[in-house]
PDB file of N, CA and C in Angstrom:
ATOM      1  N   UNK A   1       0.841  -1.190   0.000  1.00  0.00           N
ATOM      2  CA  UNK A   1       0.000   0.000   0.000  1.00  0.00           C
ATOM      3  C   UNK A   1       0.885   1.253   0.000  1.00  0.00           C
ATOM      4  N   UNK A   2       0.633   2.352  -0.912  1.00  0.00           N
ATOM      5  CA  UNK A   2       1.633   3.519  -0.843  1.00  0.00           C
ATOM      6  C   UNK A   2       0.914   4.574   0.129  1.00  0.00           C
ATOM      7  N   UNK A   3       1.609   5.359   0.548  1.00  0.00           N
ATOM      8  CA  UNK A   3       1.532   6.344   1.605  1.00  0.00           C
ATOM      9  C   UNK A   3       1.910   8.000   0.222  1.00  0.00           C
ATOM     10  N   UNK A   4       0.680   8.527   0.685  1.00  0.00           N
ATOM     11  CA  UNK A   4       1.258   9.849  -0.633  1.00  0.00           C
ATOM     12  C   UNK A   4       0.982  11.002   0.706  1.00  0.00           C
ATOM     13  N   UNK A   5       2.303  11.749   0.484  1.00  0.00           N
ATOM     14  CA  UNK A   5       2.618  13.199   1.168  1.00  0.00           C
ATOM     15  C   UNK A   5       1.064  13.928   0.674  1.00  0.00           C
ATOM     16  N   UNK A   6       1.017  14.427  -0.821  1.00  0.00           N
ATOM     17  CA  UNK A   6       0.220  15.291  -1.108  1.00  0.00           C
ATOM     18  C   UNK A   6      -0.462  14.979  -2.151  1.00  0.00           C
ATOM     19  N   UNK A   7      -1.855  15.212  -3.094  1.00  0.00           N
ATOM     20  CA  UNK A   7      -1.933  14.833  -4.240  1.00  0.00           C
ATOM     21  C   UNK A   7      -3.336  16.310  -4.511  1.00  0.00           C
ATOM     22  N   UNK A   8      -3.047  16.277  -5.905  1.00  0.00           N
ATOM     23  CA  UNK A   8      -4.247  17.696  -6.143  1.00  0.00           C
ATOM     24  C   UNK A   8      -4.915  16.086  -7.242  1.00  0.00           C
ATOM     25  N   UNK A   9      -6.255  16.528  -7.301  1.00  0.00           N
ATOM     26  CA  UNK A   9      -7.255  16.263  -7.902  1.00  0.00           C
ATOM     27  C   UNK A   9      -8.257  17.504  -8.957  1.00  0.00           C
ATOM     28  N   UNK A  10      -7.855  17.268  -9.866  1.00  0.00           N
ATOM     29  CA  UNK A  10      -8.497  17.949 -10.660  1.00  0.00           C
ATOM     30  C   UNK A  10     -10.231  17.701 -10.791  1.00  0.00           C
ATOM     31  N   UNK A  11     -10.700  18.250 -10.416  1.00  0.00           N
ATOM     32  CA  UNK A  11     -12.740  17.569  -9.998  1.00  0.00           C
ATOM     33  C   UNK A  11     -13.294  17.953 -12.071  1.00  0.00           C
ATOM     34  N   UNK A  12     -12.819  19.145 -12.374  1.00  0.00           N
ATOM     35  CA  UNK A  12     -13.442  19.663 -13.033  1.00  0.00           C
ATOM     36  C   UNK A  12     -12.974  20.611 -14.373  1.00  0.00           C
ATOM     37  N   UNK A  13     -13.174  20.943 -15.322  1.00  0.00           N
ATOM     38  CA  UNK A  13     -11.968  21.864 -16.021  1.00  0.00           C
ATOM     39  C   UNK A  13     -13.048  22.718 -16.368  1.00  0.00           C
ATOM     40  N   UNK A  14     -14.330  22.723 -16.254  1.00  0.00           N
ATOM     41  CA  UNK A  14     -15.263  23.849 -16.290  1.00  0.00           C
ATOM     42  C   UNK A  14     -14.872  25.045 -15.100  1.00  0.00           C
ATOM     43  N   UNK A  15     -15.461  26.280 -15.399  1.00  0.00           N
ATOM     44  CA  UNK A  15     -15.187  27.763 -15.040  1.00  0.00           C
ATOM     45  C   UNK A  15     -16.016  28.690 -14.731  1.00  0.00           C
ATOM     46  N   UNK A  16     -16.559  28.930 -14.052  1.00  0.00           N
ATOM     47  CA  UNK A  16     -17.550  30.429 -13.816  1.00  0.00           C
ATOM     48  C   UNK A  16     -16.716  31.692 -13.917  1.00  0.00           C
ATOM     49  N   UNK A  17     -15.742  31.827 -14.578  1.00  0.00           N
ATOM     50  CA  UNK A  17     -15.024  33.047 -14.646  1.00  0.00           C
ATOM     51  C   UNK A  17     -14.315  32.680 -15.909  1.00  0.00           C
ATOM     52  N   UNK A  18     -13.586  33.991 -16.178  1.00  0.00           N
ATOM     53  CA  UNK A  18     -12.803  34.032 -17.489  1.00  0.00           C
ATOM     54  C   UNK A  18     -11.068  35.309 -17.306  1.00  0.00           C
ATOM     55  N   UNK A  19     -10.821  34.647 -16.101  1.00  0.00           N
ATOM     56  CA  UNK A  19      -9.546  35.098 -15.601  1.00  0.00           C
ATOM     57  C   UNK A  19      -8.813  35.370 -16.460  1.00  0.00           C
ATOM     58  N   UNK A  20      -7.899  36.790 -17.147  1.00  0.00           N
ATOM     59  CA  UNK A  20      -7.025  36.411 -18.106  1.00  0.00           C
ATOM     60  C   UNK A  20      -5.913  35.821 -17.704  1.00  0.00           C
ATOM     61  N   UNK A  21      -5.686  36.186 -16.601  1.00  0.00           N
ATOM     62  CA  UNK A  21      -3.939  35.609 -15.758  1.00  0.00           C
ATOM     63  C   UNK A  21      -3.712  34.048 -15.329  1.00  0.00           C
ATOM     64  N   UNK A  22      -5.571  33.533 -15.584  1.00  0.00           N
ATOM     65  CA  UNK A  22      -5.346  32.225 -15.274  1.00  0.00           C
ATOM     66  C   UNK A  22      -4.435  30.795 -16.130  1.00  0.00           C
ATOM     67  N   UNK A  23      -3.639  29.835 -15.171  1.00  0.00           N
ATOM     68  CA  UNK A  23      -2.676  29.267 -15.656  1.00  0.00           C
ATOM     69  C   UNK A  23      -3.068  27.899 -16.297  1.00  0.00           C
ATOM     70  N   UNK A  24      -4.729  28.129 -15.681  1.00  0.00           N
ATOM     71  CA  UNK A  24      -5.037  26.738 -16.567  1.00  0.00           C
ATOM     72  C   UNK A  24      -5.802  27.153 -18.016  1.00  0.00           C
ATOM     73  N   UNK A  25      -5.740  28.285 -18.389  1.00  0.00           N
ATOM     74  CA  UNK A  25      -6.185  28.033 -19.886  1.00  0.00           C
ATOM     75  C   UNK A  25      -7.654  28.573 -19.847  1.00  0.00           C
ATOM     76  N   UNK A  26      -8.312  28.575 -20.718  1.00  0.00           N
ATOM     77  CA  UNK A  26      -9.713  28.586 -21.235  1.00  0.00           C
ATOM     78  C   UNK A  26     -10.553  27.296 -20.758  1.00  0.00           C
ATOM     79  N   UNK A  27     -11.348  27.494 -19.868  1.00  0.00           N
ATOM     80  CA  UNK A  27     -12.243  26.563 -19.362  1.00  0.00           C
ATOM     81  C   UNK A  27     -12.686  25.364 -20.058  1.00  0.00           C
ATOM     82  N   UNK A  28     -13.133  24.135 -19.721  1.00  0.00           N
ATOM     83  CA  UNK A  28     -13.889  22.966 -21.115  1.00  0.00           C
ATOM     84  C   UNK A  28     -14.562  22.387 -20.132  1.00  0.00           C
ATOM     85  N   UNK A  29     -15.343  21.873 -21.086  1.00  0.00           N
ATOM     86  CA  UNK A  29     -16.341  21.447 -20.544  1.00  0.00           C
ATOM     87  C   UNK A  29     -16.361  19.781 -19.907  1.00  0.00           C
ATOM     88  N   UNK A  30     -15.753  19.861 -19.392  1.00  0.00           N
ATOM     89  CA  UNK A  30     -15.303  18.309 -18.868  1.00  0.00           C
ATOM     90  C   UNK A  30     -15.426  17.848 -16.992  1.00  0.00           C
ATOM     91  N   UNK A  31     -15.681  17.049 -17.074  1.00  0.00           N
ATOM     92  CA  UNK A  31     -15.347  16.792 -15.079  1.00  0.00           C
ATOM     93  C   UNK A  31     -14.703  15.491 -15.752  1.00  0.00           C
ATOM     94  N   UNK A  32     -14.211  15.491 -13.857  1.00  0.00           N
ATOM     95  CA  UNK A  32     -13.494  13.834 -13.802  1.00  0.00           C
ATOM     96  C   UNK A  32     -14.017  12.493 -13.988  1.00  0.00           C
ATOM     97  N   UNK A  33     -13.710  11.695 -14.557  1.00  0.00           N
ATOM     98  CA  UNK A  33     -14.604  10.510 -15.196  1.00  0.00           C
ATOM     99  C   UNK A  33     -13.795   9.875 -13.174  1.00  0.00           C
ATOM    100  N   UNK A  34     -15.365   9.476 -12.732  1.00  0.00           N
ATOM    101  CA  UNK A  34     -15.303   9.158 -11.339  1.00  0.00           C
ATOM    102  C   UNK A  34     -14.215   7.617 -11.304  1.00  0.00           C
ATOM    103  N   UNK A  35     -13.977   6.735 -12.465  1.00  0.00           N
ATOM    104  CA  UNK A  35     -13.714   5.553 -12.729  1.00  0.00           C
ATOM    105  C   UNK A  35     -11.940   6.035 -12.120  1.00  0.00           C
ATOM    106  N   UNK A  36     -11.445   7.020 -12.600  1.00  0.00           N
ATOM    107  CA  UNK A  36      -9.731   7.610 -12.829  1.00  0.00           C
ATOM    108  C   UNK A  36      -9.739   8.306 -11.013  1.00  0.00           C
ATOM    109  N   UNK A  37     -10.560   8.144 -10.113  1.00  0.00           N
ATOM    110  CA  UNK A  37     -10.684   8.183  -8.396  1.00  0.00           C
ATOM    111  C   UNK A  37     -10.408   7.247  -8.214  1.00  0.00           C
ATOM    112  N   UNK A  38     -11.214   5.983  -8.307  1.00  0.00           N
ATOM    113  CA  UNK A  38     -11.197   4.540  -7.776  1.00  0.00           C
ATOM    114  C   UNK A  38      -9.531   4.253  -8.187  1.00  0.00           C
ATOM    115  N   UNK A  39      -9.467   4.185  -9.404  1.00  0.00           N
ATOM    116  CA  UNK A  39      -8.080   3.453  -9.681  1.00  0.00           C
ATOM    117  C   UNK A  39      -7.045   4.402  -9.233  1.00  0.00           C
ATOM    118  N   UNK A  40      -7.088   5.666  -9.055  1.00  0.00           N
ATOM    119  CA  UNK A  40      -5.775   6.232  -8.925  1.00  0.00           C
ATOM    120  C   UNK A  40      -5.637   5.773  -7.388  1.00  0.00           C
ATOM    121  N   UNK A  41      -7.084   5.827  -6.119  1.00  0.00           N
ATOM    122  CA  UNK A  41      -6.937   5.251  -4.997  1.00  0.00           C
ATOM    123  C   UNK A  41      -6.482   4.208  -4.569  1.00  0.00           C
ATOM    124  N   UNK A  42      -6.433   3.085  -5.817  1.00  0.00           N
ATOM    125  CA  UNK A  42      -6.844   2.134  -5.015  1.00  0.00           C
ATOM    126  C   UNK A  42      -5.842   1.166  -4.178  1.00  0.00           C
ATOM    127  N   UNK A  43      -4.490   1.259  -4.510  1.00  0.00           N
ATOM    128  CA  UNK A  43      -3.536   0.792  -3.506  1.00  0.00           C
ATOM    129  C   UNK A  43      -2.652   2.122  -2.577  1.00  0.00           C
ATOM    130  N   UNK A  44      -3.465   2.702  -2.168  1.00  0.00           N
ATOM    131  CA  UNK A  44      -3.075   3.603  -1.115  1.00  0.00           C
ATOM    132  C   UNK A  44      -3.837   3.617   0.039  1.00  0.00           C
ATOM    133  N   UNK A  45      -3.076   3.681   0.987  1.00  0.00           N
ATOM    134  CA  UNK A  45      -2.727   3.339   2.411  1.00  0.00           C
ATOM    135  C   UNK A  45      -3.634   5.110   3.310  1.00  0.00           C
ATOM    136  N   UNK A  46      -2.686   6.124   2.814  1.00  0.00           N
ATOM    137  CA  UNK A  46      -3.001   7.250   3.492  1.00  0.00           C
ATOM    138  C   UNK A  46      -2.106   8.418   2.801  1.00  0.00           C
ATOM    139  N   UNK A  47      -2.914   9.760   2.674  1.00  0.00           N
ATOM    140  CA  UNK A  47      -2.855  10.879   2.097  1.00  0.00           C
ATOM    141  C   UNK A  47      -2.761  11.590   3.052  1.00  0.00           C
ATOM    142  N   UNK A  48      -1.452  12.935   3.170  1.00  0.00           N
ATOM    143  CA  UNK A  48      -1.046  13.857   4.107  1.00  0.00           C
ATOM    144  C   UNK A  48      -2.316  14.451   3.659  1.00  0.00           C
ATOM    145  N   UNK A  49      -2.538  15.368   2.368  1.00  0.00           N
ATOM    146  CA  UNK A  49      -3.375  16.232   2.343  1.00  0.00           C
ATOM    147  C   UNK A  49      -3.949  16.308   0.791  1.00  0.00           C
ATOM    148  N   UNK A  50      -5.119  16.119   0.390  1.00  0.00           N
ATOM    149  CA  UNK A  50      -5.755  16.295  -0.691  1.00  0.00           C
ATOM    150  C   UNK A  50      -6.321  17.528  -0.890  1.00  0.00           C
ATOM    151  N   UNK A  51      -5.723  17.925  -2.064  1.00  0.00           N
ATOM    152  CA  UNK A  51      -6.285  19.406  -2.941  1.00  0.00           C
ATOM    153  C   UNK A  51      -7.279  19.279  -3.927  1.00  0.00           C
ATOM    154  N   UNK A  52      -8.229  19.775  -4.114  1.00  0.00           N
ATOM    155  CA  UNK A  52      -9.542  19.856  -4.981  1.00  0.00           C
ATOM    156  C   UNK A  52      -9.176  21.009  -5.752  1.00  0.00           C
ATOM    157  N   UNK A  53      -9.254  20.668  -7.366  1.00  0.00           N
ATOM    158  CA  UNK A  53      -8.891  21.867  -8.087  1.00  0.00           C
ATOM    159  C   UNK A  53      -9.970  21.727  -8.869  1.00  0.00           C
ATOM    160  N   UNK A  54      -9.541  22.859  -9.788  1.00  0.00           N
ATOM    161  CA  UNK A  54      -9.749  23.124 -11.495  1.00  0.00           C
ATOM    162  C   UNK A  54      -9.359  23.530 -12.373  1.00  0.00           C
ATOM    163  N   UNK A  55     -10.400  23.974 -13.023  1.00  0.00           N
ATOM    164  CA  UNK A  55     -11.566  24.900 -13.154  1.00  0.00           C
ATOM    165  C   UNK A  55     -11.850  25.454 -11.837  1.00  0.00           C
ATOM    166  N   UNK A  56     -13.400  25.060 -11.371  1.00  0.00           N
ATOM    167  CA  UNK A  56     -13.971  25.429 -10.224  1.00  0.00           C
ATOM    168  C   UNK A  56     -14.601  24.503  -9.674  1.00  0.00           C
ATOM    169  N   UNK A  57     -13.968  23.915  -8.671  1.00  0.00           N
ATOM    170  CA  UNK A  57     -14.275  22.825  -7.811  1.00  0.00           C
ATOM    171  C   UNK A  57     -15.636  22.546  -7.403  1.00  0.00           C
ATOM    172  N   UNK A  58     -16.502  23.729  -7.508  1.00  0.00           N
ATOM    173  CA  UNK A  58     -17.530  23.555  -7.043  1.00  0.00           C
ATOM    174  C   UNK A  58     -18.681  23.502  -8.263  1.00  0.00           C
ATOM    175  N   UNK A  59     -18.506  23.516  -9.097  1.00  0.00           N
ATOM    176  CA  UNK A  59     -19.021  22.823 -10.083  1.00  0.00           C
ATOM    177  C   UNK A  59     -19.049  21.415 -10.661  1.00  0.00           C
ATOM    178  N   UNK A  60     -18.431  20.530  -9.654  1.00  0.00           N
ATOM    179  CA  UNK A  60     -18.624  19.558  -9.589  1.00  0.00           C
ATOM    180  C   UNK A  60     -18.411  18.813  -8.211  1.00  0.00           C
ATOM    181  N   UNK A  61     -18.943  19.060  -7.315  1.00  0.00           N
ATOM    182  CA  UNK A  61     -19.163  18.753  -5.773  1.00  0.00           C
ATOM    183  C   UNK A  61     -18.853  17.417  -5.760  1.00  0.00           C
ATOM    184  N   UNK A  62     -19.827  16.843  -6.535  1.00  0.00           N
ATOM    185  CA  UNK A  62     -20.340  15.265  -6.092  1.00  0.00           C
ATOM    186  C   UNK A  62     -18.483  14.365  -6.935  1.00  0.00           C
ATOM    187  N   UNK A  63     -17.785  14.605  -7.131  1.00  0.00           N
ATOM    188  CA  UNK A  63     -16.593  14.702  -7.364  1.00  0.00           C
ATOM    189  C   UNK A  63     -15.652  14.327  -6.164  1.00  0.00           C
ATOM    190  N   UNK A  64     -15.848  15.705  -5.680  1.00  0.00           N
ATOM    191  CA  UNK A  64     -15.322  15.550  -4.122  1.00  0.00           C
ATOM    192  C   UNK A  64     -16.138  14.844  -3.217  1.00  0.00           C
ATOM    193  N   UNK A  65     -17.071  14.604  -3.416  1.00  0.00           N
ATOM    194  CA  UNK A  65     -18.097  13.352  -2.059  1.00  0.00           C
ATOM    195  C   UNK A  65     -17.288  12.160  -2.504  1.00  0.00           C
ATOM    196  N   UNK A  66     -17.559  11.838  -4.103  1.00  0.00           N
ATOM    197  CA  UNK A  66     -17.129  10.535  -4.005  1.00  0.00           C
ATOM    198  C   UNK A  66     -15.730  10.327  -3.584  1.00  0.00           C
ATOM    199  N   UNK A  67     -14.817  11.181  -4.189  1.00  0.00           N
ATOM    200  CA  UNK A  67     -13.639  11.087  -3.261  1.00  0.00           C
ATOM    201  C   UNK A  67     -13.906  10.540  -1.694  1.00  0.00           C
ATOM    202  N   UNK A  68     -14.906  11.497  -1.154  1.00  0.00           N
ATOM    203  CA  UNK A  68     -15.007  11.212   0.223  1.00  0.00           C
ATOM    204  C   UNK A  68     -15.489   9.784   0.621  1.00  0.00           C
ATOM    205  N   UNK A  69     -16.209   9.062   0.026  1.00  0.00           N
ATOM    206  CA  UNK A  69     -16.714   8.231   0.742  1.00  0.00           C
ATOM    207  C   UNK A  69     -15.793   7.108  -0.184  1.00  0.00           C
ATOM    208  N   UNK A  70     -14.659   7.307  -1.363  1.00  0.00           N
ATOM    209  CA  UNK A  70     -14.030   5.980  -1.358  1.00  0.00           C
ATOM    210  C   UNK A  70     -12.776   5.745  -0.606  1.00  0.00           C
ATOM    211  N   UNK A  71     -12.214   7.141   0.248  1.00  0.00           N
ATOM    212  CA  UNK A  71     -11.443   7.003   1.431  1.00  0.00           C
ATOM    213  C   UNK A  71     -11.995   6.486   2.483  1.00  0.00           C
ATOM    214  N   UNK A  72     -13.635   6.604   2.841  1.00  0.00           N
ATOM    215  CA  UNK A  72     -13.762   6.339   3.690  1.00  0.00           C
ATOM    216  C   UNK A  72     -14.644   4.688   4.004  1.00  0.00           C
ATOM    217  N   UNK A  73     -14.201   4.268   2.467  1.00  0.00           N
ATOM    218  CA  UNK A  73     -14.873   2.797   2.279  1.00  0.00           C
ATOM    219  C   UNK A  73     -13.871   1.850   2.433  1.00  0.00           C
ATOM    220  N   UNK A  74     -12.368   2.676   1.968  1.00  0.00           N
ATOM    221  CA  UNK A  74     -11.205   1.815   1.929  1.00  0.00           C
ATOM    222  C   UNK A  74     -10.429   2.550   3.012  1.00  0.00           C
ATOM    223  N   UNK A  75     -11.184   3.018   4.222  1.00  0.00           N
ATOM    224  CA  UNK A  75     -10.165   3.303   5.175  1.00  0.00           C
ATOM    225  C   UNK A  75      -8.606   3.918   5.056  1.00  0.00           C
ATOM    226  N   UNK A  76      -8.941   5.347   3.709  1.00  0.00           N
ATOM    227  CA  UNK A  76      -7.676   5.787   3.620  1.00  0.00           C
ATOM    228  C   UNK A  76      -7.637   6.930   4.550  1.00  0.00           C
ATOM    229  N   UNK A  77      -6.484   6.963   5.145  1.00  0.00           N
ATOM    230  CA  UNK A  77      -6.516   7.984   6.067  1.00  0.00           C
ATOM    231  C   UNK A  77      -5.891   9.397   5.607  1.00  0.00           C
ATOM    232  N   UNK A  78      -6.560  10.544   5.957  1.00  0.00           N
ATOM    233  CA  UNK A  78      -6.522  11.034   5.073  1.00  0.00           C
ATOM    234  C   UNK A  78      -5.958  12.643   6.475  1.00  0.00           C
ATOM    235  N   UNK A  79      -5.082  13.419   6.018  1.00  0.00           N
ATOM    236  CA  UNK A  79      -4.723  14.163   7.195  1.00  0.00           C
ATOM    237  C   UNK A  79      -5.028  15.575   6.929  1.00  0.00           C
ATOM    238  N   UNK A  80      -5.715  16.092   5.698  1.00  0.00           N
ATOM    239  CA  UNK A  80      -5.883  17.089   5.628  1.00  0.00           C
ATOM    240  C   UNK A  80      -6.830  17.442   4.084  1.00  0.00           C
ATOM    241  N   UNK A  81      -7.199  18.553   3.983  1.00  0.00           N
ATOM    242  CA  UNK A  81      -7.808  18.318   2.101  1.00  0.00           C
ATOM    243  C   UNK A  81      -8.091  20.307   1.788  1.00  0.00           C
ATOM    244  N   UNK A  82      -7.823  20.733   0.970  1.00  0.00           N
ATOM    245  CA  UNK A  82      -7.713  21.937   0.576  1.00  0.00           C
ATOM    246  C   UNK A  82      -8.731  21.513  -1.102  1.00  0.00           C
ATOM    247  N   UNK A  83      -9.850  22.751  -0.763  1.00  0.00           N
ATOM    248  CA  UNK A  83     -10.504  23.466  -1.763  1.00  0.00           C
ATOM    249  C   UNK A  83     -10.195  24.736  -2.727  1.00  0.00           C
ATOM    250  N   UNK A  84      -9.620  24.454  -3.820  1.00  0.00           N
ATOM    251  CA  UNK A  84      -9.538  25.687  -4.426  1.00  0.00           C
ATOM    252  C   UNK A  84     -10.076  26.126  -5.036  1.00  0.00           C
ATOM    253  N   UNK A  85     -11.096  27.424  -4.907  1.00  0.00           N
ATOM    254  CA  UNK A  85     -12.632  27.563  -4.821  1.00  0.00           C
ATOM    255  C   UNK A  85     -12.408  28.986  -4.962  1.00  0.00           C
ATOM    256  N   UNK A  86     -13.101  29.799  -6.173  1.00  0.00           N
ATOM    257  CA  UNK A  86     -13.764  31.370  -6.093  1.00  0.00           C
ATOM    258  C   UNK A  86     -15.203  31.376  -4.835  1.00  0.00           C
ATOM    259  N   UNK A  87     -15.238  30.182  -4.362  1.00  0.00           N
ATOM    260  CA  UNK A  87     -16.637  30.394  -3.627  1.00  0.00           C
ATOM    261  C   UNK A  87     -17.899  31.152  -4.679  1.00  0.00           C
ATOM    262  N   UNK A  88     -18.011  31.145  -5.291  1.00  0.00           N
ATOM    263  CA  UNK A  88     -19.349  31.749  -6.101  1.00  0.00           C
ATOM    264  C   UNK A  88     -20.417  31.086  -7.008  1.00  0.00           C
ATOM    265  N   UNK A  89     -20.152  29.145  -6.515  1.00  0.00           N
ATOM    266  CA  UNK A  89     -21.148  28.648  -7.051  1.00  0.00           C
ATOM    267  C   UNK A  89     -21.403  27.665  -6.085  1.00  0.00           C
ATOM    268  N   UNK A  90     -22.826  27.096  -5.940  1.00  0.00           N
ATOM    269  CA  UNK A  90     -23.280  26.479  -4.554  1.00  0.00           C
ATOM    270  C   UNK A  90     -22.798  26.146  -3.613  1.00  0.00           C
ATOM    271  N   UNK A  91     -22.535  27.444  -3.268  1.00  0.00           N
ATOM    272  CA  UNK A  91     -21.869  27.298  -1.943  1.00  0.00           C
ATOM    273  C   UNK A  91     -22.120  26.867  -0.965  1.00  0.00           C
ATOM    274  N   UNK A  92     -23.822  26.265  -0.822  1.00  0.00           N
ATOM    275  CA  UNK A  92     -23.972  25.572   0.360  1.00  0.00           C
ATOM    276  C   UNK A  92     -23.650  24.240   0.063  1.00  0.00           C
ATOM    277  N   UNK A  93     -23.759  23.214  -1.466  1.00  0.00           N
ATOM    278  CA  UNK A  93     -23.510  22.503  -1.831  1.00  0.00           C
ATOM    279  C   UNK A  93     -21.819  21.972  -1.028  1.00  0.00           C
ATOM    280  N   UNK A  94     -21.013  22.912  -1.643  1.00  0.00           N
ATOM    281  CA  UNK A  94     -19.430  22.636  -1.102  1.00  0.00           C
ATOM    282  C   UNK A  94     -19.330  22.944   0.334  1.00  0.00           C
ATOM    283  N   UNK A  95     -19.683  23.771   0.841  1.00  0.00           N
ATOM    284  CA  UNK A  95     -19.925  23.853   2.143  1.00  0.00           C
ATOM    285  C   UNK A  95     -20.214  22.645   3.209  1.00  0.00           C
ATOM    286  N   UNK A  96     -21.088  21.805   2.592  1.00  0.00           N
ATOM    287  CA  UNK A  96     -21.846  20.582   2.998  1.00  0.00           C
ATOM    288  C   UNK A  96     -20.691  19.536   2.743  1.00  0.00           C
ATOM    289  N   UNK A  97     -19.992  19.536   1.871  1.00  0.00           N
ATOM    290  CA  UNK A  97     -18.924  18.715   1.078  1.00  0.00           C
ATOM    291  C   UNK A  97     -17.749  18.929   2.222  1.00  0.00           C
ATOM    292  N   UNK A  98     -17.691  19.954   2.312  1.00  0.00           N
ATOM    293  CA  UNK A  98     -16.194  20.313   3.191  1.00  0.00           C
ATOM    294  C   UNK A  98     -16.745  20.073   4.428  1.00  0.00           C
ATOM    295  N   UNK A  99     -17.690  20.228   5.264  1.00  0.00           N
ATOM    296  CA  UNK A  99     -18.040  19.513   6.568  1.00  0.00           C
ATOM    297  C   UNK A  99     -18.127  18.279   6.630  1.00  0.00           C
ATOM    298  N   UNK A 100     -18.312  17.772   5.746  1.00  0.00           N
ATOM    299  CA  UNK A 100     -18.484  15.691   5.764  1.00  0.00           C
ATOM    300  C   UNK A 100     -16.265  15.572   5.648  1.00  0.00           C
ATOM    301  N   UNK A 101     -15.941  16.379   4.842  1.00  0.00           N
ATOM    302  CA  UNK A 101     -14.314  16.003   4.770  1.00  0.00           C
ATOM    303  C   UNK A 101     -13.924  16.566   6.267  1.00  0.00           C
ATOM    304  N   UNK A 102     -14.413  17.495   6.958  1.00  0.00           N
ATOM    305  CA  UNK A 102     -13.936  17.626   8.572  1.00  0.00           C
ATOM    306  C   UNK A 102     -13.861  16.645   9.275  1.00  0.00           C
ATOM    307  N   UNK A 103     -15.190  16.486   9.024  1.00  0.00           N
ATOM    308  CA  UNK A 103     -16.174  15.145  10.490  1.00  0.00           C
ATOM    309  C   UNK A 103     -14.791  14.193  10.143  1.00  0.00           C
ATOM    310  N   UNK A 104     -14.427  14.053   8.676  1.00  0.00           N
ATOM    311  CA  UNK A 104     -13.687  12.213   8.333  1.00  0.00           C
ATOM    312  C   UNK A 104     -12.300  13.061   9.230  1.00  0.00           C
TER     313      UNK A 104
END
């Protein structure tokens, strides 16, 4: 079982903004095919700290749940998790998301 310091997760490459300075490019219309979670998880042990990126993370929430509940099906231990978030789309949605990643 591997032990990973840090890992970012890309949830999403969609955008509610049109940043010119931004480093990821012009937004698309894509999320994470949930199948490329399971396998990238699946012989790991425990994660210092997981990052939620994009686009805009919160355009695809249920992204980050499932993350959540296949750490917490395969008992990965998990020591920390960072949202990188404009906050300006359902925010109670991610909100709800980031309190279930506390409680774990």
């Amino acid at each position: 079982m591997k032990r990973l310091d840090n890992i970012a997760i890309e949830v999403t490459r969609k955008c509610n903004m049109g940043c010119e300075h931004c480093l990821r490019g012009n937004a698309q219309n894509m999320d994470i095919d949930f199948g490329y979670i399971d396998s990238f998880l699946n012989d790991v042990s425990s994660i210092g700290t997981i990052t939620f990126s994009g686009g805009e993370p919160a355009l695809n929430v249920e992204a980050i749940e499932k993350t959540l509940e296949y750490c917490n099906e395969h008992e990965i231990e998990v020591g920390g998790f960072y949202i990188v978030t404009n906050g300006k789309e359902n925010v109670l949605e991610l909100s709800m998301a980031a309190l279930k990643w506390y409680a774990y």
